[in-house]
Protein backbone atom coordinates (compact mmCIF):
# COMPACT_ATOMS: atom_id res chain seq x y z
CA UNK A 1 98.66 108.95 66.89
CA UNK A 2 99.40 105.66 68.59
CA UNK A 3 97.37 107.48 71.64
CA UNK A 4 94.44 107.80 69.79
CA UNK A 5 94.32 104.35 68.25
CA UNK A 6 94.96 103.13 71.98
CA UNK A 7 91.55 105.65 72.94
CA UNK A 8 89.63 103.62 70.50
CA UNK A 9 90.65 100.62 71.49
CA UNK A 10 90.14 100.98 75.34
CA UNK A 11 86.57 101.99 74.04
CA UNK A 12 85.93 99.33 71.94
CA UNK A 13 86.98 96.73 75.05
CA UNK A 14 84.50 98.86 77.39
CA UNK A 15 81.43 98.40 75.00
CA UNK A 16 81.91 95.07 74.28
CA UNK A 17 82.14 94.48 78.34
CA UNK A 18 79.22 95.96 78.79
CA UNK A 19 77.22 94.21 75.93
CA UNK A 20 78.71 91.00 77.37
CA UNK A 21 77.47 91.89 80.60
CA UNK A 22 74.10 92.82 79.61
CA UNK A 23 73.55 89.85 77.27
CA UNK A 24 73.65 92.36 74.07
CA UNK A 25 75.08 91.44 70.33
CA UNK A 26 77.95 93.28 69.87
CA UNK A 27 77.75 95.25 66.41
CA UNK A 28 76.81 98.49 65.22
CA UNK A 29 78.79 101.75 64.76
CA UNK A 30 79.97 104.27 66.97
CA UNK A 31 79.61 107.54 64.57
CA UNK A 32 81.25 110.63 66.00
CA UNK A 33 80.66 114.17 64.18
CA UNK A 34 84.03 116.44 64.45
CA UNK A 35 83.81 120.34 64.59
CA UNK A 36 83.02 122.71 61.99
CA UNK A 37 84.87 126.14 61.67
CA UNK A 38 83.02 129.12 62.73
CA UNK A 39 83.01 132.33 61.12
CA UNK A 40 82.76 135.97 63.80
CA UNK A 41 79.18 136.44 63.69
CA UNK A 42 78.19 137.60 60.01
CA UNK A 43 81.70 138.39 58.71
CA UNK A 44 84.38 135.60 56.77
CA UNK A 45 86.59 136.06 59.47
CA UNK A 46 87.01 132.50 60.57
CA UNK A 47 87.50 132.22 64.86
CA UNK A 48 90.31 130.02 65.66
CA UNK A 49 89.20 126.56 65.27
CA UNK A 50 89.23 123.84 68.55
CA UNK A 51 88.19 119.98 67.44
CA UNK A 52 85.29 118.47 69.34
CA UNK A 53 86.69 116.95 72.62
CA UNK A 54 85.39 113.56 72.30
CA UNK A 55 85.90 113.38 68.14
CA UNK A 56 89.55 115.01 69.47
CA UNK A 57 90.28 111.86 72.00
CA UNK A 58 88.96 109.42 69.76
CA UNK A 59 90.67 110.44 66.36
CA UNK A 60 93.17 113.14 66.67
CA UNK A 61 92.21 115.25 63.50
CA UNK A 62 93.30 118.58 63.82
CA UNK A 63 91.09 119.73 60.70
CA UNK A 64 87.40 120.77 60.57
CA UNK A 65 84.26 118.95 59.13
CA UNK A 66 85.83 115.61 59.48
CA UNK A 67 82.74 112.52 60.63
CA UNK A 68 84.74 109.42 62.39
CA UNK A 69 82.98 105.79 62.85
CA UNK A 70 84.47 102.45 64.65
CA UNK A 71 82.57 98.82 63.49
CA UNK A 72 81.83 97.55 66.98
CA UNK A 73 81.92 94.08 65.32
CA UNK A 74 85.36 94.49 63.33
CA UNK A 75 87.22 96.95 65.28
CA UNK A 76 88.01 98.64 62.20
CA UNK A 77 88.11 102.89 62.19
CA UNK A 78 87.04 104.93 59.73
CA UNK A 79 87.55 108.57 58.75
CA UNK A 80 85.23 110.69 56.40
CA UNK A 81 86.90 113.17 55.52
CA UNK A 82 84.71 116.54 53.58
CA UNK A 83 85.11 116.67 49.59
CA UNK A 84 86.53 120.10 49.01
CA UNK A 85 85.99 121.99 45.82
CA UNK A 86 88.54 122.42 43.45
CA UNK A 87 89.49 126.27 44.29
CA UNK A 88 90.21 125.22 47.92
CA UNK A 89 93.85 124.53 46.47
CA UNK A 90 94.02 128.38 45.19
CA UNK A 91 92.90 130.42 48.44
CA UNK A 92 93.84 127.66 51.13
CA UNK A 93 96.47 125.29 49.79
CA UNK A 94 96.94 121.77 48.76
CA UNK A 95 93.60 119.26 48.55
CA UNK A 96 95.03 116.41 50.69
CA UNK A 97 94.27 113.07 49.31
CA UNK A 98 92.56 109.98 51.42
CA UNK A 99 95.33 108.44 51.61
CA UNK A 100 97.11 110.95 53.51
CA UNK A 101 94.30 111.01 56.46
CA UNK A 102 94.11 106.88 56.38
CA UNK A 103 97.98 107.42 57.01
CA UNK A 104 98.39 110.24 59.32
CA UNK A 105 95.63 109.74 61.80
CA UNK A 106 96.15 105.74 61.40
CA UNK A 107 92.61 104.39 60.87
CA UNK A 108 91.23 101.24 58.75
CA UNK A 109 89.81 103.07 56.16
CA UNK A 110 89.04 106.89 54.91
CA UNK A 111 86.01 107.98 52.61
CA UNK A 112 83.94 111.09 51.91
CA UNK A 113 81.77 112.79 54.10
CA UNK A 114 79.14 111.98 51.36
CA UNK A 115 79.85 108.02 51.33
CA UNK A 116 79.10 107.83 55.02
CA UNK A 117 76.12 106.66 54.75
CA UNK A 118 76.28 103.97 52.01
CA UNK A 119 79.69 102.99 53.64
CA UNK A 120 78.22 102.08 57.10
CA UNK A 121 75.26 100.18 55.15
CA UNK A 122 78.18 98.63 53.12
CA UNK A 123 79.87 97.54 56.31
CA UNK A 124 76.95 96.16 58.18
CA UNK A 125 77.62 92.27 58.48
CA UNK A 126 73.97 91.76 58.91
CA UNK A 127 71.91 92.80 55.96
CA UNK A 128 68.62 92.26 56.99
CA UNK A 129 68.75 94.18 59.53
CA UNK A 130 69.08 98.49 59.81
CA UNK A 131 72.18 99.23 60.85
CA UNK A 132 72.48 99.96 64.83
CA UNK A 133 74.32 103.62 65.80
CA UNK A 134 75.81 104.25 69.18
CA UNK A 135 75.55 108.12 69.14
CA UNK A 136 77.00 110.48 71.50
CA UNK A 137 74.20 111.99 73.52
CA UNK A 138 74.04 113.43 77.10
CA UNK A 139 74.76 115.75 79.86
CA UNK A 140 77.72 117.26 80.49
CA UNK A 141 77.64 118.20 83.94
CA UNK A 142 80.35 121.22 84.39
CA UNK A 143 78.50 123.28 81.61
CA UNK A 144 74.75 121.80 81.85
CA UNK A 145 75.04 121.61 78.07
CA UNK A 146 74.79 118.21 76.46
CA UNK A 147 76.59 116.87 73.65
CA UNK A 148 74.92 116.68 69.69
CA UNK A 149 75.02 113.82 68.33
CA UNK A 150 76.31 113.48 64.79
CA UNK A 151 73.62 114.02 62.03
CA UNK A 152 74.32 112.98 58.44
CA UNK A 153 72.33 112.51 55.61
CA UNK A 154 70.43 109.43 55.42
CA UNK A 155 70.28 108.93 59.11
CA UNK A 156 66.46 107.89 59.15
CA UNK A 157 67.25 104.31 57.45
CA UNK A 158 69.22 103.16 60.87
CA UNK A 159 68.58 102.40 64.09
CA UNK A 160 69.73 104.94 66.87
CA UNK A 161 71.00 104.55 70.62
CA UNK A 162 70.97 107.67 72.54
CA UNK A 163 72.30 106.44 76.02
CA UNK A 164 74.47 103.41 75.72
CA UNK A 165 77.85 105.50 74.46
CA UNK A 166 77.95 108.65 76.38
CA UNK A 167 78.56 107.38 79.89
CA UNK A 168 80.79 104.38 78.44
CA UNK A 169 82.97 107.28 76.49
CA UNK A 170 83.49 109.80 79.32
CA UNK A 171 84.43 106.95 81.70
CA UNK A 172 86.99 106.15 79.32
CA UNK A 173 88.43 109.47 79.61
CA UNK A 174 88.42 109.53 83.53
CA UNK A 175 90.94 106.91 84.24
CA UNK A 176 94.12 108.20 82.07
CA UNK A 177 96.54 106.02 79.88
CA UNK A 178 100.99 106.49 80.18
CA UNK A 179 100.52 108.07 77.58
CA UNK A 180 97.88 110.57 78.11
CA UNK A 181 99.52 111.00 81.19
CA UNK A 182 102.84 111.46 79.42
CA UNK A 183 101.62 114.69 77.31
CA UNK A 184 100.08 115.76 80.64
CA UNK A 185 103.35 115.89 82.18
CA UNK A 186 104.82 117.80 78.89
CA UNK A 187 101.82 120.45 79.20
CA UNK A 188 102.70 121.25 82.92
CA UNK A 189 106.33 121.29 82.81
CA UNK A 190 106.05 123.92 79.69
CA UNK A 191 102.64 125.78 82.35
CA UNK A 192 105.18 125.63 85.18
CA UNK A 193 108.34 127.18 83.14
CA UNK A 194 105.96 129.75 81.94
CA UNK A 195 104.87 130.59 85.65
CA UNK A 196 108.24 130.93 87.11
CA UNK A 197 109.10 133.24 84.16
CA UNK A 198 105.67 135.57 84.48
CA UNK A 199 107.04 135.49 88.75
CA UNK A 200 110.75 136.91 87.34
CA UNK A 201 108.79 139.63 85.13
CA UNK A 202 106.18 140.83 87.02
CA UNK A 203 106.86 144.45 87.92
CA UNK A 204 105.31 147.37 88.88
CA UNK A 205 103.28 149.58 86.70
CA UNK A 206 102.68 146.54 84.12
CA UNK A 207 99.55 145.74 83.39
CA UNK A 208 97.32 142.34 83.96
CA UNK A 209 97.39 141.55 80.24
CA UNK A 210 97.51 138.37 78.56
CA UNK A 211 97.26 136.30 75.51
CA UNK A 212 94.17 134.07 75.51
CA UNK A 213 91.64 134.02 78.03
CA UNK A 214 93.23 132.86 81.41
CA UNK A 215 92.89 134.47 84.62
CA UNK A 216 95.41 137.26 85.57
CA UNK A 217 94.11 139.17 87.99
CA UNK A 218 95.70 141.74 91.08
CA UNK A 219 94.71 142.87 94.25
CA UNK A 220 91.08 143.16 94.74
CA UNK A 221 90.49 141.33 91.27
CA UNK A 222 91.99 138.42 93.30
CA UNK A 223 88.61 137.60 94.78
CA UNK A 224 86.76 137.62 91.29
CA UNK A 225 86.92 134.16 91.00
CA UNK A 226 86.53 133.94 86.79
CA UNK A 227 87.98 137.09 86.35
CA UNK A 228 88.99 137.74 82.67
CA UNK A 229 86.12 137.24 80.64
CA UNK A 230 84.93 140.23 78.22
CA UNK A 231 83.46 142.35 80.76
CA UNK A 232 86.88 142.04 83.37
CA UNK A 233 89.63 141.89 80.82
CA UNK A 234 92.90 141.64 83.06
CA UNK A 235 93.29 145.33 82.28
CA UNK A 236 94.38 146.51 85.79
CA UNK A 237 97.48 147.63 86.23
CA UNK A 238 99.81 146.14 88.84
CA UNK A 239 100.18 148.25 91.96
CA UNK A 240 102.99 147.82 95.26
CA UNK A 241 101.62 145.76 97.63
CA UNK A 242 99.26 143.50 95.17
CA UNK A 243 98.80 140.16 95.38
CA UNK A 244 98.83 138.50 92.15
CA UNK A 245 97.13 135.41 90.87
CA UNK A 246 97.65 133.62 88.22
CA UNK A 247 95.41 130.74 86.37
CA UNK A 248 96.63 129.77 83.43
CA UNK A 249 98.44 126.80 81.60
CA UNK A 250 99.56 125.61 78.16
CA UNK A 251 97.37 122.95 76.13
CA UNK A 252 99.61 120.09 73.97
CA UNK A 253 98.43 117.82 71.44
CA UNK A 254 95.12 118.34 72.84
CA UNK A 255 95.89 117.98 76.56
CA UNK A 256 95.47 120.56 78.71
CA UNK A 257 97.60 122.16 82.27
CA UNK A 258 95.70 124.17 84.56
CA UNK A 259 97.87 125.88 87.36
CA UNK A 260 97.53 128.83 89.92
CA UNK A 261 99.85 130.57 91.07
CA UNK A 262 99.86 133.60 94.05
CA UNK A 263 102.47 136.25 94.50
CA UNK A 264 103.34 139.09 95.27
CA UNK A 265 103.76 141.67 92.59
CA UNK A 266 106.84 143.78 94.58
CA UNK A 267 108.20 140.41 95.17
CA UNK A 268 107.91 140.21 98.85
CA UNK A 269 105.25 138.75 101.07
CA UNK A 270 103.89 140.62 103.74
CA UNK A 271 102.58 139.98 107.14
CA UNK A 272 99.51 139.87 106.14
CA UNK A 273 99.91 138.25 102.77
CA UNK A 274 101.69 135.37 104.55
CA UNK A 275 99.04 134.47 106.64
CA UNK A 276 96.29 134.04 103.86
CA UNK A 277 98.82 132.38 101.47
CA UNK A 278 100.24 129.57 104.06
CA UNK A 279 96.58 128.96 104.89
CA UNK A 280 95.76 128.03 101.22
CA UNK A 281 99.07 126.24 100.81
CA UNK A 282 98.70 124.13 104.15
CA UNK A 283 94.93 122.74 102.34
CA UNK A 284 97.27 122.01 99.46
CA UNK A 285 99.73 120.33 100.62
CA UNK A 286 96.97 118.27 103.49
CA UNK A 287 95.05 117.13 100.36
CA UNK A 288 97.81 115.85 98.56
CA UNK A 289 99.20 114.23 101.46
CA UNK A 290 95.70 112.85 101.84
CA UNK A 291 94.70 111.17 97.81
CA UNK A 292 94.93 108.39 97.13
CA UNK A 293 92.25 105.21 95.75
CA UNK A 294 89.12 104.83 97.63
CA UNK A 295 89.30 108.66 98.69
CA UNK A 296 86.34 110.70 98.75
CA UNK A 297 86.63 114.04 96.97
CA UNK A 298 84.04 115.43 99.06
CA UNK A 299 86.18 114.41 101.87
CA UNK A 300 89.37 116.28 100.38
CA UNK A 301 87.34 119.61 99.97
CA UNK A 302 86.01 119.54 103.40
CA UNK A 303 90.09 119.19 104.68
CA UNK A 304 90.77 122.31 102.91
CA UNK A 305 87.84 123.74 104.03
CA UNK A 306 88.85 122.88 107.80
CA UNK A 307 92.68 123.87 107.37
CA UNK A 308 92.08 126.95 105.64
CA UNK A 309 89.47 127.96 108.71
CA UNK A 310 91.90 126.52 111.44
CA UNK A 311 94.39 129.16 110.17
CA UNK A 312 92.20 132.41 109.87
CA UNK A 313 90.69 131.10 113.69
CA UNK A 314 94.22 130.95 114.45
CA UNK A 315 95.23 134.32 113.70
CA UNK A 316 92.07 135.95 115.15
CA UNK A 317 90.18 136.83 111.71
CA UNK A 318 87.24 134.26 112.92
CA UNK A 319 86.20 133.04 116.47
CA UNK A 320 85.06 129.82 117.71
CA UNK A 321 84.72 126.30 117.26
CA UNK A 322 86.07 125.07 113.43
CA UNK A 323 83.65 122.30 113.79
CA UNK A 324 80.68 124.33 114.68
CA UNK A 325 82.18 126.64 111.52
CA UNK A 326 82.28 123.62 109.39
CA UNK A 327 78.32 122.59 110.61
CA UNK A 328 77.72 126.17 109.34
CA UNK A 329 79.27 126.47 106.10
CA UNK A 330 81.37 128.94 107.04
CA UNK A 331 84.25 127.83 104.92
CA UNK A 332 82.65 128.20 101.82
CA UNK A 333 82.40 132.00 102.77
CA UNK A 334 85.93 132.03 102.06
CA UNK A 335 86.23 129.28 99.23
CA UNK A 336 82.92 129.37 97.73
CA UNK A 337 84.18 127.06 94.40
CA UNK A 338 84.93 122.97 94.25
CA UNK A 339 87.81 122.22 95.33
CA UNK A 340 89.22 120.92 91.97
CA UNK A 341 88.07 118.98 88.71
CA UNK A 342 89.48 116.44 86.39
CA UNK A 343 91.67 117.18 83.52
CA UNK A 344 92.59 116.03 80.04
CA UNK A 345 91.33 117.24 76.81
CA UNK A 346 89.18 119.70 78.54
CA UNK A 347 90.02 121.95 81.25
CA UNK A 348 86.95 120.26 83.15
CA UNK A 349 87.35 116.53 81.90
CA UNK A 350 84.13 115.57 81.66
CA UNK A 351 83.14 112.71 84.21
CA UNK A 352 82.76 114.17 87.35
CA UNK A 353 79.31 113.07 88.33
CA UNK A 354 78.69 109.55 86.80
CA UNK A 355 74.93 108.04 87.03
CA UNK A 356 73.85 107.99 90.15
CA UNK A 357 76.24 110.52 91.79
CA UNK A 358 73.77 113.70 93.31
CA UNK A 359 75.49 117.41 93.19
CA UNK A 360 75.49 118.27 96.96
CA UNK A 361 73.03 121.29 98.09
CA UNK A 362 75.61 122.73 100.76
CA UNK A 363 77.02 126.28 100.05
CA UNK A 364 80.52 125.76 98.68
CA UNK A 365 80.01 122.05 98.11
CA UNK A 366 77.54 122.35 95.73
CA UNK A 367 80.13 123.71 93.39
CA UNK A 368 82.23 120.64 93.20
CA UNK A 369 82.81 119.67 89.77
CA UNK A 370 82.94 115.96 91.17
CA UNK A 371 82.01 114.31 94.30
CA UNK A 372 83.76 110.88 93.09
CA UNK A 373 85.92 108.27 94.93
CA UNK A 374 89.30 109.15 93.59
CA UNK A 375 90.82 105.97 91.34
CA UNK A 376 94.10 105.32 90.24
CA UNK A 377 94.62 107.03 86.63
CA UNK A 378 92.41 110.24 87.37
CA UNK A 379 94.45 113.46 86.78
CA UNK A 380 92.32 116.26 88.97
CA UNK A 381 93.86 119.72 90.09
CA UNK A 382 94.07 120.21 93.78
CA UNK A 383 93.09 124.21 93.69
CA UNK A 384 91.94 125.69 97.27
CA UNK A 385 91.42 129.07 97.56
CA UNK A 386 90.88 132.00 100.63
CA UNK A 387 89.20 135.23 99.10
CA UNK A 388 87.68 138.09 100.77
CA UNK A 389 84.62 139.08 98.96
CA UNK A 390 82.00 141.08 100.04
CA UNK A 391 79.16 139.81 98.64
CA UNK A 392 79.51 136.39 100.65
CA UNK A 393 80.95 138.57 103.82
CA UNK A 394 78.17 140.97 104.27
CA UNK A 395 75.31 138.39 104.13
CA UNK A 396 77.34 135.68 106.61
CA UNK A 397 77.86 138.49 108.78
CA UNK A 398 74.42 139.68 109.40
CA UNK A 399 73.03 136.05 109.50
CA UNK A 400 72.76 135.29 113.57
CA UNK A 401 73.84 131.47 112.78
CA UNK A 402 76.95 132.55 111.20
CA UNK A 403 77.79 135.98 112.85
CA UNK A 404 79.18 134.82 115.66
CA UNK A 405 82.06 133.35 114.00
CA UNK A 406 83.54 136.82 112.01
CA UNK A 407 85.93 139.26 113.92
CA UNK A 408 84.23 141.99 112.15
CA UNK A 409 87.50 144.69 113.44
CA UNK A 410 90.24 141.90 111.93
CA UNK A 411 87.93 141.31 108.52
CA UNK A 412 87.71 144.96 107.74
CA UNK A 413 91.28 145.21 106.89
CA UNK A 414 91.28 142.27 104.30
CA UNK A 415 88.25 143.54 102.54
CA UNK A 416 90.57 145.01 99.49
CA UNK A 417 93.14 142.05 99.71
CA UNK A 418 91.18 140.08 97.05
CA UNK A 419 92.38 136.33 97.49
CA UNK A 420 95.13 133.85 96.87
CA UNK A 421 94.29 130.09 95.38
CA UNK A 422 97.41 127.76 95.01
CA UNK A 423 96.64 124.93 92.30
CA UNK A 424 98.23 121.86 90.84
CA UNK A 425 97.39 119.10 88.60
CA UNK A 426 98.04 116.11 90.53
CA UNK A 427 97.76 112.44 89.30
CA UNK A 428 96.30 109.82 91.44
CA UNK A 429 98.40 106.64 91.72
CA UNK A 430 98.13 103.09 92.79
CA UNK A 431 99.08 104.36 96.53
CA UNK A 432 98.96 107.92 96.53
CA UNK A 433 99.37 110.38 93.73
CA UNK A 434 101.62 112.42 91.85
CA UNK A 435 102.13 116.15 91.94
CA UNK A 436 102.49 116.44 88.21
CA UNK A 437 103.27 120.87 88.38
CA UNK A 438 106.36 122.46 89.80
CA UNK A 439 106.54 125.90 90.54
CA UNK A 440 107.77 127.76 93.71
CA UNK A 441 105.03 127.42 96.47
CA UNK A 442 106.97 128.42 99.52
CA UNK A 443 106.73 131.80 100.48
CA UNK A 444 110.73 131.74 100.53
CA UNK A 445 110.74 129.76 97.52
CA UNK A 446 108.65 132.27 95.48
CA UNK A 447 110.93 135.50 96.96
CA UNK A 448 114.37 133.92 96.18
CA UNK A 449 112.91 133.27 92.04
CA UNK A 450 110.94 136.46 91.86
CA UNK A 451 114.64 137.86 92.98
CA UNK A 452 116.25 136.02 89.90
CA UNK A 453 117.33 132.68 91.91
CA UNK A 454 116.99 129.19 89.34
CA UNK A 455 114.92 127.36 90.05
CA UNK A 456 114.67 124.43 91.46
CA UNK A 457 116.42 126.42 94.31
CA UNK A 458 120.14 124.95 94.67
CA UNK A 459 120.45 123.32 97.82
């Protein structure tokens, strides 16, 4: 929990910056409203509960229907935990007293969800005033949705900020502490153990399935790019001569992995295979070669765009000039998603477009989940991708500024290979950055573990 009380400090020192900066009194409350459990549609059957991500970064509670406030002016944190009624303890186990939250999730104080209220007016150092709340309000742009900020009873007797907290709050969670980036770490070695071990046990005749919804897709489901959702299940049933590729990663103490990896199901690589994989694997490796502070993402995706297109011009699948390609938007034919996004809490940390950052219009670019400078502390994954789809092929092909550039008798063979993507979670450091995942990414590499070698590979 000594994370958490760090989060709320780091945000307590940003809004008092900014109130210094823009000649502001610094008091109020920053109220935060945690999830509430969900039941499958009309039935009791309760879904599997996830905390709010910001209530989640801020206080750590792992239960539902918890409030959370920090005194601007005092520091101090408060819980509110809900008042359960007494047969709680028969169907659902022990009532946990206050003093159990006040010492597990180490904050100041701990009342009911039904003192909030009188306790914020309680705590307000100036009484003739209405109490000032900082409430968490704005868009998130990944999903388009935008937060809700915490309601309560009694809310109409204080004084409410929509904007100040949202932007302050998600910056907060951009630039990653040791620590965060400690659990991080934990989350990816445990993602990359579990992707060398899914390499060793693919065979087959298996089929795609998995546990929770991740991406595990073969062959032509390669090129679905958010394959697994309810109407493509990862039901298909591995075949000789698939490709396989995997997105998936483990999630600790609320911190997340996100790692792809490609291979083939038979264990070896062919011809063909080879090309498209050390295409994608060369944009890796010239990004990561490439981050560091100051970097433009924009400028990252556009590399992988141009290495990935180098290759396939190399090998005769496209014709032409890369740069003329490039001009066109040719590469986002073949990688039509962002290059990566930031991670934490979420899958896509939240943060990628602060104000006064525009979404590109571009094909391909217009899917980046940020278009940032890259800054020491960021964790992003690094995630090109080469797919052959036909719904981006057909149209690029018949459109005379783009036509030119397909070898229409070279494509038609790679129209069932589906696609490989190669991704990493990579942390940006004071001169470079970190590759935080380790799997097999070597074609060599990934034969001599699918064929039972350790791994690392002994030198």
């Amino acid at each position: 929990m000594d994370l958490h009380v760090s989060n709320r400090r780091k945000l307590l020192d940003s809004l008092r910056h900014h109130f210094a900066d823009s000649s502001r009194p610094s008091h109020g409350f920053v109220p935060l409203q945690g999830g509430e459990e969900q039941t499958r549609y009309c039935t009791d059957h309760i879904e599997l509960f996830r905390q709010e991500s910001y209530f989640a970064y801020l206080f750590g509670v792992h239960e539902p229907g918890f409030y959370g406030a920090i005194d601007i002016s005092t520091g101090k944190s408060i819980l509110f935990a809900p008042r359960l009624p007494a047969d709680y303890a028969v169907w659902l186990g022990e009532i946990k007293p206050l003093s159990y939250f006040k010492e597990s999730y180490m904050v100041d104080l701990v009342y009911y969800v039904d003192e909030l209220k009188g306790t914020l007016e309680n705590l307000f150092e100036e009484k003739e005033k209405n109490p000032l709340l900082f409430l968490l309000h704005g868009l998130n742009t990944d999903s388009n949705n935008y937060s809700k900020p915490a309601k309560f009873e009694g809310m109409e007797n204080f004084e409410i900020d929509l904007t100040t907290l949202r932007p302050i709050l998600t910056e907060c969670r951009v630039l990653k502490s040791e620590q965060e980036l400690a659990i991080i770490q934990y989350a990816n070695d445990v993602s990359s153990e579990a992707h060398i071990q899914v390499m060793r046990n693919a065979k087959v005749g298996m089929k795609e399935h998995c546990s929770y919804t991740c991406i595990c897709a073969t062959g032509h489901n390669s090129s679905v790019l958010h394959y697994g959702h309810a109407a493509a299940p990862n039901d298909k049933i591995l075949e000789d001569g698939d490709m396989a590729l995997m997105d998936m990663g483990a999630e600790y103490s609320f911190y997340g992995s996100d790692i792809t990896c490609s291979f083939p199901i038979n264990g070896k690589f062919t011809k063909d295979q080879t090309i498209i994989y050390n295409a994608v694997l060369q944009a890796r490796n010239n990004v990561i070669s490439s981050m560091r502070p100051g970097v433009s993402w924009v400028n990252m995706h556009k590399l992988a765009e141009k290495t990935i297109l180098e290759a396939l011009n190399k090998e005769g699948i496209v014709q032409g000039n890369v740069e003329e390609m490039m001009a066109e938007r040719v590469g986002a034919v073949f990688m039509p998603h962002g290059l990566g996004h930031l991670l934490g809490i979420d899958t896509h940390d939240p943060g990628g477009y602060a104000e006064g950052l525009e979404r590109p219009t571009e094909p391909g670019l217009r899917s980046l989940r940020t278009v940032r400078e890259l800054q020491k502390g960021m964790v992003i994954t690094v995630e090109p991708g080469c797919y052959f789809i036909e719904a981006l092929l057909k149209p690029a092909s018949e459109n005379p500024a783009t036509a030119k550039f397909f070898n229409h008798e070279k494509l038609e063979k790679f129209k069932k290979f589906g696609g490989v993507r190669i991704e990493s979670d990579v942390c940006v450091t004071a001169d470079g950055c970190r590759n935080m995942t380790n799997c097999p990414r070597e074609t060599w590499e990934i034969e001599a573990v699918m064929a039972g070698a350790p791994w690392p590979l002994k030198q």
